[in-house]
C-alpha atoms as a PDB file:
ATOM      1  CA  UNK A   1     134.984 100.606 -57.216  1.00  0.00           C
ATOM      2  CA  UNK A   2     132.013 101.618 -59.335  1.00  0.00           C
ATOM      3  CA  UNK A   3     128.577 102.682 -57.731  1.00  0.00           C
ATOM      4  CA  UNK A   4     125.802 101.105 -59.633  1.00  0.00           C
ATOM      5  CA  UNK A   5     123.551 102.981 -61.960  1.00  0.00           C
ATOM      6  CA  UNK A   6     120.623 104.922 -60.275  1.00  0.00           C
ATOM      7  CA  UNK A   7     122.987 105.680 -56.903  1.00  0.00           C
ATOM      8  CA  UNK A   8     124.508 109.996 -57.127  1.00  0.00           C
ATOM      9  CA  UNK A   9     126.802 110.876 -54.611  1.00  0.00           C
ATOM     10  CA  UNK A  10     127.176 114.802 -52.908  1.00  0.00           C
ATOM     11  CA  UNK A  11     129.386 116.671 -51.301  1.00  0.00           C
ATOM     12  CA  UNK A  12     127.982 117.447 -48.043  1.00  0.00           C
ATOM     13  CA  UNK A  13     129.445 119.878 -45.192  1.00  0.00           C
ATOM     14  CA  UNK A  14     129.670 116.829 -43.470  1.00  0.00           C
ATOM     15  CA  UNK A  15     130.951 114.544 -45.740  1.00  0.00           C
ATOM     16  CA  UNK A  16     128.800 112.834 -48.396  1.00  0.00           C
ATOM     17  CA  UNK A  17     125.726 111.668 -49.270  1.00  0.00           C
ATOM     18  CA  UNK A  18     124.639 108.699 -51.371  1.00  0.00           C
ATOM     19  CA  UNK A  19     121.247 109.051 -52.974  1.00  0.00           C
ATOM     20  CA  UNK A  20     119.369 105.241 -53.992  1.00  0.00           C
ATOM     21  CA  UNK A  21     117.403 106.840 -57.019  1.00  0.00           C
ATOM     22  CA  UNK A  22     115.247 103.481 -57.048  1.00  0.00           C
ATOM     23  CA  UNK A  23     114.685 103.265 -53.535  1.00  0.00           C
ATOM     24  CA  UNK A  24     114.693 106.607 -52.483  1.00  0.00           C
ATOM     25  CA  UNK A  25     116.843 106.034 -49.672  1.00  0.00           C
ATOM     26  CA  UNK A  26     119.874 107.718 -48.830  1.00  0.00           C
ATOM     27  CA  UNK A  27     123.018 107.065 -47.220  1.00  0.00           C
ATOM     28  CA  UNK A  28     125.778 109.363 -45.437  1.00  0.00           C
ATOM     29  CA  UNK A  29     129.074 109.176 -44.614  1.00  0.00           C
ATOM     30  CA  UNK A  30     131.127 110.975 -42.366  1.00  0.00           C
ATOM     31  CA  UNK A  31     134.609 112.397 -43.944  1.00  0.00           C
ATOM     32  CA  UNK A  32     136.889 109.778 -43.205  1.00  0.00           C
ATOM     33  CA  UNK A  33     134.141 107.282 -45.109  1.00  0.00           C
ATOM     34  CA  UNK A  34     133.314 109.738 -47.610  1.00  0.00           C
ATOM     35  CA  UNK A  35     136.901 110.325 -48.384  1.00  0.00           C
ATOM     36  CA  UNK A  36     137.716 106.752 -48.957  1.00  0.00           C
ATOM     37  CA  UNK A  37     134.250 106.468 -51.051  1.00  0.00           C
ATOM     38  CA  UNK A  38     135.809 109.470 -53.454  1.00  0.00           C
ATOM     39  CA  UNK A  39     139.485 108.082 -54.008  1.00  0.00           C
ATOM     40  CA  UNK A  40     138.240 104.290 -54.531  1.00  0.00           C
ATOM     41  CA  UNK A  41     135.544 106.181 -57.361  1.00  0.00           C
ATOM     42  CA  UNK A  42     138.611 107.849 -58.859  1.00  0.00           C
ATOM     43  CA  UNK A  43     139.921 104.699 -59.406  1.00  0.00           C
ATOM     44  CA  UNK A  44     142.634 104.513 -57.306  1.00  0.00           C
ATOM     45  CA  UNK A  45     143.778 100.932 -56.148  1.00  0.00           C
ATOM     46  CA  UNK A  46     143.337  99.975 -52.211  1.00  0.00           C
ATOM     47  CA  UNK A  47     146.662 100.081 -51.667  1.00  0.00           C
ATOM     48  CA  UNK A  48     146.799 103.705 -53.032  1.00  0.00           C
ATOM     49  CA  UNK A  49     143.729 104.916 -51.029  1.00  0.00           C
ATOM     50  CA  UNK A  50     145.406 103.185 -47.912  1.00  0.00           C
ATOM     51  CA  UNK A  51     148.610 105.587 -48.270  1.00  0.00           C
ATOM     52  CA  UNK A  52     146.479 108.714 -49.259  1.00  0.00           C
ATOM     53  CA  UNK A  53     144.870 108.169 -45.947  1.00  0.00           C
ATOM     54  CA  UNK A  54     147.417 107.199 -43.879  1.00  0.00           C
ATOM     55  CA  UNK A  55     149.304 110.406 -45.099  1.00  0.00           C
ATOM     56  CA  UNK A  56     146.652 112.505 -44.215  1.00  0.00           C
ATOM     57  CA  UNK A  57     145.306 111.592 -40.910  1.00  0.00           C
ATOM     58  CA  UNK A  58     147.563 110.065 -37.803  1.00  0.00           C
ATOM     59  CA  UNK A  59     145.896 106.375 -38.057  1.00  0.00           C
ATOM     60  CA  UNK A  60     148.044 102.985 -38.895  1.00  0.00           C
ATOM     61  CA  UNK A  61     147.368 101.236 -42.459  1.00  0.00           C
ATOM     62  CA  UNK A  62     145.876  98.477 -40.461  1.00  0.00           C
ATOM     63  CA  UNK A  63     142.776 100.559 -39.239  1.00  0.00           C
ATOM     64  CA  UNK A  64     142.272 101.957 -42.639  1.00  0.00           C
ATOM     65  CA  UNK A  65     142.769  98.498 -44.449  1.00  0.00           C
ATOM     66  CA  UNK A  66     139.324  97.731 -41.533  1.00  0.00           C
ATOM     67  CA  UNK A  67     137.781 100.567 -42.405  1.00  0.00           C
ATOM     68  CA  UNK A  68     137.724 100.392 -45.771  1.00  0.00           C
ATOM     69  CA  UNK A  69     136.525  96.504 -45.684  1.00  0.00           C
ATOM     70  CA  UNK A  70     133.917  97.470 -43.369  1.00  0.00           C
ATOM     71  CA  UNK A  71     132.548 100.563 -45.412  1.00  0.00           C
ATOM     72  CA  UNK A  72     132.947  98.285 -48.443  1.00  0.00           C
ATOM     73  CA  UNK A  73     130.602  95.592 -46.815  1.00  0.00           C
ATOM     74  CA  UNK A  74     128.239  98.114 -45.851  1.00  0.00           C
ATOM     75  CA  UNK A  75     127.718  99.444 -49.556  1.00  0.00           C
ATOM     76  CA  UNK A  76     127.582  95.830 -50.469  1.00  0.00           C
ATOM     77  CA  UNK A  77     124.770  95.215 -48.083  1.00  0.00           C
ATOM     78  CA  UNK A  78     123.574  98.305 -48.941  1.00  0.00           C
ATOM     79  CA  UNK A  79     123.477  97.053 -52.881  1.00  0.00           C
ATOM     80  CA  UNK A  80     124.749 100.298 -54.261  1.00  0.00           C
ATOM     81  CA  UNK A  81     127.980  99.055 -55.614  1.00  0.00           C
ATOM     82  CA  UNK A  82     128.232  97.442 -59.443  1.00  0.00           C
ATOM     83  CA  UNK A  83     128.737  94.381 -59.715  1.00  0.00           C
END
């Protein structure tokens, strides 16, 4: 997953924030979001990001597989991915 140019991301105490640099809007996400935002930038595959989250918080693969398509579709929508 690649953000597209003119979107920053930052650590926030509560989890991250995406900044639109052409809008001017901004975005947050709560941890669980924002930590599936920061492994799919690293590169990691969905697979991957689906075991790094089910390792680290009590939830099945099937609820994070949803939760990453949702928070995928609302970047989409929210045109801040490349395409």
């Amino acid at each position: 997953m690649t953000l597209r140019p003119g979107v920053v991301t930052a650590d926030t105490e509560y989890g991250m924030a995406l900044l639109d640099q052409n809008s001017g809007e901004y975005y947050t996400l709560n941890p669980t979001a924002a930590l599936i935002v920061r492994t799919l930038l690293e590169g990691t595959s969905r697979q991957q990001a689906v075991t790094a989250l089910t390792g680290r918080y009590d939830v099945s693969a099937e609820q994070v597989e949803e939760d990453i398509t949702r928070i995928l579709e609302e970047l989409r929508t929210a045109k801040l991915l490349a395409a």
